[in-house]
Protein backbone atom coordinates (compact mmCIF):
# COMPACT_ATOMS: atom_id res chain seq x y z
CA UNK A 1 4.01 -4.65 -2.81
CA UNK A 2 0.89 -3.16 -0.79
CA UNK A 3 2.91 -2.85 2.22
CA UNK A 4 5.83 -0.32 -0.12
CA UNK A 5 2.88 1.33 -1.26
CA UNK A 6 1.54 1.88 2.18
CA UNK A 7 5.42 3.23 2.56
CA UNK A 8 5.34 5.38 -0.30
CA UNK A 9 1.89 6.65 0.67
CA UNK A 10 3.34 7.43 4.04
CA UNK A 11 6.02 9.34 2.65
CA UNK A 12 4.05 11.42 0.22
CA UNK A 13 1.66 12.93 2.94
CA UNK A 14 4.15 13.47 5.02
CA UNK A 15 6.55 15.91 2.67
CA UNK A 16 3.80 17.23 0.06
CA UNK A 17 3.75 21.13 0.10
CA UNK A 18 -0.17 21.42 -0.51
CA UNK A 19 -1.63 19.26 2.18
CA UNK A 20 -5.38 18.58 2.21
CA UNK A 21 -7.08 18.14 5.35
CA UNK A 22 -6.29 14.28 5.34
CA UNK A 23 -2.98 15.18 5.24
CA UNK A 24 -2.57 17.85 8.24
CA UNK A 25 -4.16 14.51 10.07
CA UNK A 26 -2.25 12.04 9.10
CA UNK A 27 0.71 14.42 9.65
CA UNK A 28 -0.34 14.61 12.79
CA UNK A 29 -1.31 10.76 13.64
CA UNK A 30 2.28 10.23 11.99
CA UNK A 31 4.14 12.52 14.43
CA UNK A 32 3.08 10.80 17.32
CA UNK A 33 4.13 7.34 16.04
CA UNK A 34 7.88 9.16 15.30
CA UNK A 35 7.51 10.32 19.40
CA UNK A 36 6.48 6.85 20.23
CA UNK A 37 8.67 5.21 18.31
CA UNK A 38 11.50 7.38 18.57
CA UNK A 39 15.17 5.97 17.65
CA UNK A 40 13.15 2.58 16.43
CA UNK A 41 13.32 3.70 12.73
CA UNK A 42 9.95 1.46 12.95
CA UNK A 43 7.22 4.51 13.13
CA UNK A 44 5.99 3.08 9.82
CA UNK A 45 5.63 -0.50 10.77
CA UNK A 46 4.13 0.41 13.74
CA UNK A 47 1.49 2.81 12.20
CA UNK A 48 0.92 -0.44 9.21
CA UNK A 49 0.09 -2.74 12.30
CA UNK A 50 -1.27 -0.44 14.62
CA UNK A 51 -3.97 1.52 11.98
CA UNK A 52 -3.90 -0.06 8.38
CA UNK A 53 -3.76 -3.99 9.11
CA UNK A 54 -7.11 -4.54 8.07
CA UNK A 55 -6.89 -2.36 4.96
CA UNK A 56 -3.85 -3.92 3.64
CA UNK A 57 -6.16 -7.58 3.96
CA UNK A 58 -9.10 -6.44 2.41
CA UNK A 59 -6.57 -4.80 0.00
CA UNK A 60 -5.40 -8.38 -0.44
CA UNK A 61 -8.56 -10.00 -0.71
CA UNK A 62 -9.44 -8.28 -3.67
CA UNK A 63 -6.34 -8.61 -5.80
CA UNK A 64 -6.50 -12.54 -4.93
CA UNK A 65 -10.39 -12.79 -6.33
CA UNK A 66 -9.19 -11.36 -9.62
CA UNK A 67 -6.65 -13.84 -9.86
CA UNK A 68 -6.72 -17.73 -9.65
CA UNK A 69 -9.29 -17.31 -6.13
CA UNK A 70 -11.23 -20.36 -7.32
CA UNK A 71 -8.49 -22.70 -7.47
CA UNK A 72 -6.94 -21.86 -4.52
CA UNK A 73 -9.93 -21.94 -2.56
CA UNK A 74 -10.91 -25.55 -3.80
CA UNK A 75 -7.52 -26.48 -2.58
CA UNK A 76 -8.03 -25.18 1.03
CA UNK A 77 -11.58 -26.22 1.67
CA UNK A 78 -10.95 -28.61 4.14
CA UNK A 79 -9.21 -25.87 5.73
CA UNK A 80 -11.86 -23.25 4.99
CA UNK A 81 -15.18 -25.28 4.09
CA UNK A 82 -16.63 -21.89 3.56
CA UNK A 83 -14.29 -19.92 1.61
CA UNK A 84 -11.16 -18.35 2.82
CA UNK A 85 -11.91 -15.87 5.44
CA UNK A 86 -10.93 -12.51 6.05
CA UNK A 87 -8.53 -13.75 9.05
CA UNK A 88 -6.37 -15.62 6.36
CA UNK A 89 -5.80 -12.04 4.50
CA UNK A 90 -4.96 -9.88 7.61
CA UNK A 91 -2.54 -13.13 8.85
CA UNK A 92 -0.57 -12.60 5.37
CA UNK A 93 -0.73 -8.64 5.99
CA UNK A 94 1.29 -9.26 9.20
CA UNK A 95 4.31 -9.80 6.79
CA UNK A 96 7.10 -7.09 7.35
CA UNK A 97 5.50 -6.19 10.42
CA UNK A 98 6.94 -8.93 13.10
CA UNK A 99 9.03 -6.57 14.47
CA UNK A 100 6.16 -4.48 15.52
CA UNK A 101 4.82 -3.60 19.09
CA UNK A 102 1.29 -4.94 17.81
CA UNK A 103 2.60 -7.85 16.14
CA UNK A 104 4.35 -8.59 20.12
CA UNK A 105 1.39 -8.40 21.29
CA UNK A 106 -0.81 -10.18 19.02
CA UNK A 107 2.26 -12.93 19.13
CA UNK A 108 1.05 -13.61 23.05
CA UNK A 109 -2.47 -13.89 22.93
CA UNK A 110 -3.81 -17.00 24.14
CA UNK A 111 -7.08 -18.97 23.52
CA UNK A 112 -8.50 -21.99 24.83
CA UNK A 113 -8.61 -24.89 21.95
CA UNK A 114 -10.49 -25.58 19.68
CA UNK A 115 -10.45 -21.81 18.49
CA UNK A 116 -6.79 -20.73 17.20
CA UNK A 117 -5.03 -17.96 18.72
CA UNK A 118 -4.26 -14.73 16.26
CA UNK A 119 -0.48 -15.91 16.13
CA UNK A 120 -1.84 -19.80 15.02
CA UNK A 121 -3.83 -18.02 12.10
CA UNK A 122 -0.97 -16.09 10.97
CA UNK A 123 1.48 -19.03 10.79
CA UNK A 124 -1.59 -21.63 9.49
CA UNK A 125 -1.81 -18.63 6.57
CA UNK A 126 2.28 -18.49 5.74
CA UNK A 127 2.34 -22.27 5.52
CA UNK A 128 -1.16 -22.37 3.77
CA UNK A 129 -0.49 -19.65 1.05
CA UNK A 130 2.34 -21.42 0.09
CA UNK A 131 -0.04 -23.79 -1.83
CA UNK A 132 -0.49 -21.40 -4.15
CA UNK A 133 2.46 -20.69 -5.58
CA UNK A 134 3.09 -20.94 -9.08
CA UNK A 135 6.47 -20.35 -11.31
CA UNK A 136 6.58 -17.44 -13.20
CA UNK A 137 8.36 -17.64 -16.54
């Protein structure tokens, strides 16, 4: 759902007929990622990953700690003994994005063990965050 809104967002600066100053910037940021990514129909993807990954996870770590955060954490603290770290929310923010330049890139960064490569955290966060998951009636 953040990641429509971030569409939607998009969108709405882009066409609005009384644009504030943020808007003749983003306008402008946004024009270059439709040059870039010309013909890719991905200039919003690319613009998610490139400039708003770490506000969509903070986005997401604040909807999870006014829902069921407790629980969830207990069930991951061998995982994270120290509560679940910002890494785990811009992992899941990656989602809808793989198909991204950044997300390429990010996909072939290595590290020497024991530390876990960016592309380790994001699948360790798909697999752990379906823990969570509860049926809605």
């Amino acid at each position: 759902m953040i990641h429509e809104m971030f569409h939607a967002e998009f969108y709405r600066a882009v066409k609005t007929n009384m644009p504030s100053s943020g808007n003749i910037l983003f306008r402008d940021t946004f024009d270059q990622y439709v040059k870039t990514y010309m013909g890719t129909a991905d200039h919003h993807h690319n613009l998610m990953a490139d400039r708003y990954l770490d506000v969509m996870a903070d986005i997401l770590a604040d909807i999870h700690k006014k829902l069921d955060y407790t629980a969830f954490a207990n069930e991951l603290k061998d995982v994270y003994p120290n509560g679940i770290p910002k890494s785990f929310y811009k992992s899941l923010a990656w989602e809808g994005l793989t198909g991204t330049l950044s997300f390429q890139i990010m996909k072939n960064v290595k590290v020497n063990p024991p530390l876990k490569s960016p592309f380790q955290k994001y699948e360790e966060a798909k697999r752990l965050s379906q823990m969570g998951l509860k049926n809605c009636n």
